[in-house]
N, C-alpha and C. Protein backbone atom coordinates (compact mmCIF):
# COMPACT_ATOMS: atom_id res chain seq x y z
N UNK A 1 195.15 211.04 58.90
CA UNK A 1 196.08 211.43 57.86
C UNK A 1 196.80 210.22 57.29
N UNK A 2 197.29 209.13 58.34
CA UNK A 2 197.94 208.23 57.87
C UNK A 2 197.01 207.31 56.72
N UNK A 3 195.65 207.14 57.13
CA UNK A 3 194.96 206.05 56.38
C UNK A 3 194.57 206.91 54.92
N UNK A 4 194.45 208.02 54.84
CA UNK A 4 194.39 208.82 53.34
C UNK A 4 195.68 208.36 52.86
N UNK A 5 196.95 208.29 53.24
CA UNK A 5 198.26 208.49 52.71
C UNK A 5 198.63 206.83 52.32
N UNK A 6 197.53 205.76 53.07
CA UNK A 6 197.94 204.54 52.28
C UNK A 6 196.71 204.23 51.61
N UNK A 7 195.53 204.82 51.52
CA UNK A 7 194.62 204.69 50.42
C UNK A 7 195.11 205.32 48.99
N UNK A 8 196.28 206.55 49.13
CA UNK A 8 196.87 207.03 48.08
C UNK A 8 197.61 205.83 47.66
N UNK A 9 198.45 205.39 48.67
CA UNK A 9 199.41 204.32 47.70
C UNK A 9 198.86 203.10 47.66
N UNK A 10 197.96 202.86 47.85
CA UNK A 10 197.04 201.57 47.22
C UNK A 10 196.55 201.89 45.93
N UNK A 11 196.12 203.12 45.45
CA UNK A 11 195.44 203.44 44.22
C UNK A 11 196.83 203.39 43.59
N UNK A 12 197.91 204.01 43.86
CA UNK A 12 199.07 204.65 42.76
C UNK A 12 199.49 202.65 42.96
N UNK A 13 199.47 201.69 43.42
CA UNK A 13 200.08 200.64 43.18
C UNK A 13 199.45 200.09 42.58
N UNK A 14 198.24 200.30 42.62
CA UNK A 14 197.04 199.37 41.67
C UNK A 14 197.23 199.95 40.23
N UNK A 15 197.55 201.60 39.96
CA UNK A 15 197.66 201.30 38.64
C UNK A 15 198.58 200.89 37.97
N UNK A 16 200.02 201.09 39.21
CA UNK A 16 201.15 200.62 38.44
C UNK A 16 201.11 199.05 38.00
N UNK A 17 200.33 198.19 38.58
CA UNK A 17 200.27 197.10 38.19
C UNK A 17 199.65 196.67 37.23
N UNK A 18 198.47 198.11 37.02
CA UNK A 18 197.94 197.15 35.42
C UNK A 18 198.25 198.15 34.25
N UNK A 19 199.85 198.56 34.79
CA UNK A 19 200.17 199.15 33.01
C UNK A 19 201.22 198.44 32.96
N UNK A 20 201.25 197.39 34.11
CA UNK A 20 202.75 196.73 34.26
C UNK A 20 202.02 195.51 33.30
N UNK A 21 200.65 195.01 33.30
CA UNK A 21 200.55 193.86 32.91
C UNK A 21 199.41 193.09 33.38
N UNK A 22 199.50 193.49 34.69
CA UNK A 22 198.50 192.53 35.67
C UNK A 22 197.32 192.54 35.33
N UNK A 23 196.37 191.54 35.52
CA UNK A 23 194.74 191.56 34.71
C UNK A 23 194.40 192.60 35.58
N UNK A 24 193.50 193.28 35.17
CA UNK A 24 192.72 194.64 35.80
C UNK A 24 191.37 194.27 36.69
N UNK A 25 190.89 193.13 36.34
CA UNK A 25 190.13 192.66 37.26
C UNK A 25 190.35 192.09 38.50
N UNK A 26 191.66 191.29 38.41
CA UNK A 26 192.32 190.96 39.85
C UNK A 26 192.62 191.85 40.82
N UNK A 27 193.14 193.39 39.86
CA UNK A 27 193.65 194.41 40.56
C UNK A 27 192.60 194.91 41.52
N UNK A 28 191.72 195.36 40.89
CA UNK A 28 190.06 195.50 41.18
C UNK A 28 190.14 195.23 42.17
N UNK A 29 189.47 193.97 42.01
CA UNK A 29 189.24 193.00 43.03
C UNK A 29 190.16 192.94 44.70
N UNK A 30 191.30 193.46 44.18
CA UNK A 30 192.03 193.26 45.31
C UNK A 30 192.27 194.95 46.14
N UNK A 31 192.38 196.00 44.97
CA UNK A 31 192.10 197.24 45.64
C UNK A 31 190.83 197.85 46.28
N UNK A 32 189.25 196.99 45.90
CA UNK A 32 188.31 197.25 46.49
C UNK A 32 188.33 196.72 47.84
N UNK A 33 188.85 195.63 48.01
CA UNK A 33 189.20 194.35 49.53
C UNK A 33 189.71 195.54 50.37
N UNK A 34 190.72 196.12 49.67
CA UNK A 34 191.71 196.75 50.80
C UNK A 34 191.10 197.71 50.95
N UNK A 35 190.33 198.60 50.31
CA UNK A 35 189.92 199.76 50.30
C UNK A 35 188.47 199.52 51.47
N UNK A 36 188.06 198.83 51.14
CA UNK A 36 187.04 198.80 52.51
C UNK A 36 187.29 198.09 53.50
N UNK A 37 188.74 197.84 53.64
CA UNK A 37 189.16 197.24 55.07
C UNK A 37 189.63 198.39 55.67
N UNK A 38 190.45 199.17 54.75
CA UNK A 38 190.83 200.81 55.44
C UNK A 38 189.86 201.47 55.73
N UNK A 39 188.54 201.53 55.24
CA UNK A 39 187.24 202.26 55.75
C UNK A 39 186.69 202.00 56.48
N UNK A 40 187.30 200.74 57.44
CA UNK A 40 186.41 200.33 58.40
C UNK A 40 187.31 200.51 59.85
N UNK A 41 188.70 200.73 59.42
CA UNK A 41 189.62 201.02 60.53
C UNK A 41 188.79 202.42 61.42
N UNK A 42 189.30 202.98 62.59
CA UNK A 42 188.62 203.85 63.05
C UNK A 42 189.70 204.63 63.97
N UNK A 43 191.12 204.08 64.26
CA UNK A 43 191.91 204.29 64.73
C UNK A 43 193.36 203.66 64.27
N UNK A 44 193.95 204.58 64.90
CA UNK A 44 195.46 204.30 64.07
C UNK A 44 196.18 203.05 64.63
N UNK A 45 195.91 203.06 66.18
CA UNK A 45 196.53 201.43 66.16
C UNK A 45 196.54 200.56 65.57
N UNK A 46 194.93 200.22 65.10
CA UNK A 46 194.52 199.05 64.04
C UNK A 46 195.33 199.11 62.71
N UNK A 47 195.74 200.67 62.19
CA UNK A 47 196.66 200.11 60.93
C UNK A 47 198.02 199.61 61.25
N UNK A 48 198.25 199.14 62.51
CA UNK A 48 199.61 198.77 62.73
C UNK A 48 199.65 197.17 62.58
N UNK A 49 198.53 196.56 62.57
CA UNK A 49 198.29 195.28 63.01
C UNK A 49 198.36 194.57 61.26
């Protein structure tokens, strides 16, 4: 439950940043990174680290 609830606020921060301004490709770039580092977690300890 927890890792859905910060894949939500990774998407809702990524867009706030590119209506804020930010190039959309950096954003990209940096919400795909995170997004398959959270898909590879398998347990909740690891999102503590």
């Amino acid at each position: 439950m927890l890792k859905i609830l910060l894949l939500e606020f990774l998407v809702m921060m990524s867009r706030a940043a590119v209506e804020a301004g930010a190039p959309q490709t950096e954003v990209i770039g940096f919400c795909y990174r995170h997004v398959t580092e959270l898909t590879m977690i398998t347990e909740d300890e690891q999102l503590s680290r």
